[in-house]
Protein backbone atom coordinates (compact mmCIF):
# COMPACT_ATOMS: atom_id res chain seq x y z
CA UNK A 1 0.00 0.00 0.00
CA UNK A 2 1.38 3.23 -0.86
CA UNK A 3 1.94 6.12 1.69
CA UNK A 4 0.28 9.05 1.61
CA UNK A 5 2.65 12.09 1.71
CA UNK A 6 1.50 15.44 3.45
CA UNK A 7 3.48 18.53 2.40
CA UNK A 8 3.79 21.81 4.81
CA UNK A 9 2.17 25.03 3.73
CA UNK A 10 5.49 26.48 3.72
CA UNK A 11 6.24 23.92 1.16
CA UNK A 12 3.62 24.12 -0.70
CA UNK A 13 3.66 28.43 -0.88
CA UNK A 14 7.32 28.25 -2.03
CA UNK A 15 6.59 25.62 -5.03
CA UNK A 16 3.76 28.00 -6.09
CA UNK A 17 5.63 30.96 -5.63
CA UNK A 18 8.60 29.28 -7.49
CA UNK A 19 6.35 29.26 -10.24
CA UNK A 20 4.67 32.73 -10.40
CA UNK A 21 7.86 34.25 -10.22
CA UNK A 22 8.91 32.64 -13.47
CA UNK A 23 11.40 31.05 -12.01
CA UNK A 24 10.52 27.24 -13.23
CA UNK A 25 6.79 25.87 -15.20
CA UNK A 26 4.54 24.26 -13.42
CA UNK A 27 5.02 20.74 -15.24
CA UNK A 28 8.86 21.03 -14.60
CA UNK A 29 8.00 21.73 -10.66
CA UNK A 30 6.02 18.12 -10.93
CA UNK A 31 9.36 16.87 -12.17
CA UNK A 32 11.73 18.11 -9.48
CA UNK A 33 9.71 17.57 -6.87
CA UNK A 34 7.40 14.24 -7.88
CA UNK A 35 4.61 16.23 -7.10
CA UNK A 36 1.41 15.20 -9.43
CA UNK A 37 0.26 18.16 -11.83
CA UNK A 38 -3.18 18.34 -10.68
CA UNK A 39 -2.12 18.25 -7.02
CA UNK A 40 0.43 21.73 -7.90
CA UNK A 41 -2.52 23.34 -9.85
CA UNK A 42 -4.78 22.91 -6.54
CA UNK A 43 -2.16 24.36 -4.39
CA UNK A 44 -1.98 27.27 -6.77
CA UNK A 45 -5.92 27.71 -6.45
CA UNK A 46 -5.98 27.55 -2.76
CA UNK A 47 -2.62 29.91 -3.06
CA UNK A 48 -4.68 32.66 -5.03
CA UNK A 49 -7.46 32.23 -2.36
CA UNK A 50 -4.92 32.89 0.27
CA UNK A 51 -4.70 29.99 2.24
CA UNK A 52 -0.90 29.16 2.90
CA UNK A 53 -0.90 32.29 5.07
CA UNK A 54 -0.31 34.81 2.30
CA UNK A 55 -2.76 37.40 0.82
CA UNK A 56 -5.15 36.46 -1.56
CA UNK A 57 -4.45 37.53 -5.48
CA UNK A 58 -7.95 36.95 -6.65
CA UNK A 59 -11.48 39.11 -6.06
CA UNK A 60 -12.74 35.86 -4.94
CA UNK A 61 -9.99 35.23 -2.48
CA UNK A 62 -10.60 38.67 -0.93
CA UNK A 63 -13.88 38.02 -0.53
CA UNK A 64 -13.15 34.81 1.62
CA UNK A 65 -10.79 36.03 3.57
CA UNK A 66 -13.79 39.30 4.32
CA UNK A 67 -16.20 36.63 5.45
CA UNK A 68 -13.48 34.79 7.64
CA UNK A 69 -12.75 38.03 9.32
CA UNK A 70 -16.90 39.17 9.55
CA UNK A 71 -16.96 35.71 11.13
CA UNK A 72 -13.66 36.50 13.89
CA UNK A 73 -15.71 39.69 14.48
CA UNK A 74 -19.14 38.21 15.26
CA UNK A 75 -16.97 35.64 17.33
CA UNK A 76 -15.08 38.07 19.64
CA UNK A 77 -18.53 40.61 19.78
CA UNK A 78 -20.10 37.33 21.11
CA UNK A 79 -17.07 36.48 23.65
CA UNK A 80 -17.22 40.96 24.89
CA UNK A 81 -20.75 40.37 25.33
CA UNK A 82 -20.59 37.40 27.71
CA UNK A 83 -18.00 38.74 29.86
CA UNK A 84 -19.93 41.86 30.03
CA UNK A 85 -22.79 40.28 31.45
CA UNK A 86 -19.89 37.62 33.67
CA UNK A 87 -19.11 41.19 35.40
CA UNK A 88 -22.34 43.14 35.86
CA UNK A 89 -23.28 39.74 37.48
CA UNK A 90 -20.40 39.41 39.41
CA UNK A 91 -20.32 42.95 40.33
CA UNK A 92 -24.24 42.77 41.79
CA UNK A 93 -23.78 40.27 43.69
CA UNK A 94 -20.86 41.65 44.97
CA UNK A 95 -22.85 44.89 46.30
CA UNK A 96 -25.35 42.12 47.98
CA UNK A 97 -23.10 40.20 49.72
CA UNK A 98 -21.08 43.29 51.34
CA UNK A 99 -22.89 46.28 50.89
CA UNK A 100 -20.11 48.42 53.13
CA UNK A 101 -17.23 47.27 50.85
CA UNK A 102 -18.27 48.40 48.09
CA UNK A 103 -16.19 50.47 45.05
CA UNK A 104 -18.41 52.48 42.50
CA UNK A 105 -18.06 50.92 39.48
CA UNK A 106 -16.77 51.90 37.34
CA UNK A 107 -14.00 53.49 39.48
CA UNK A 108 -13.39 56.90 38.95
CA UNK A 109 -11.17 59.42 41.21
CA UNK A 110 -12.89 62.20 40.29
CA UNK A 111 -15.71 64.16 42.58
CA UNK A 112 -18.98 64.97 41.20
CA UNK A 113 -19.17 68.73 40.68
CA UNK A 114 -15.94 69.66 39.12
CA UNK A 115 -12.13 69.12 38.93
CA UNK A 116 -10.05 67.20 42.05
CA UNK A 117 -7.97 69.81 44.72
C-alpha cells in the first residue's frame, strides 16, 4: 500500500511561488519535486485564495478572507458580550453580599461637581 505524503504550507507556498515568479513551469516543478500536476494546480488555487498564510491575489480570495474576518468579528462581539454580562453579574452580587465594601463601578477618582484639589 502506498503512503500518503503530506506537504507543509510552507512547502507548498514556495513551489507555487517558485512558479509565479517565473522562475521554473509548473510541469517542470512536478518533475523536481514528484509532485502530481493536478495536485500543484490545486495548491496554486488555494494559493490565489490565500490559504498558505499569504494574501489572496484573486477578487474571490478577498472576498473569503472578508467573510473569515466578519466571522472573527461576530466571534469576539459574542465572547465581549458574555463577559460583560460575567461582570455586571459578578459585580451585583458583589454589592449584595457586602454592601459596606463596596467600590463604585466603574472606578473613577474624580468628585462629582468639578475638577479634584
Amino acid at each position: 500500500m502506498r503512503i500518503r505524503r503530506t506537504f507543509s504550507k510552507e512547502f507548498k507556498r514556495q513551489i507555487v511561488e517558485e512558479i509565479l515568479s517565473g522562475g521554473t513551469t509548473t510541469a517542470a516543478a512536478c518533475r523536481k519535486y514528484s509532485i502530481a500536476y493536478p495536485v500543484v494546480k490545486q495548491w496554486q488555487k488555494s494559493y490565489e485564495l490565500g490559504k498558505f498564510d499569504n494574501e489572496p491575489t484573486t477578487e474571490e480570495g478577498y472576498k473569503e478572507k472578508i467573510a473569515q474576518l466578519e466571522r472573527k468579528v461576530g466571534q469576539l462581539t459574542m465572547e465581549v458580550d458574555v463577559l460583560k454580562k460575567t461582570l455586571k453579574r459578578t459585580h451585583s452580587q458583589q454589592q449584595k453580599s457586602a454592601p459596606s465594601l463596596t467600590i463604585p463601578f466603574p472606578y473613577s477618582k474624580a468628585k462629582e461637581g468639578g475638577a479634584e484639589s
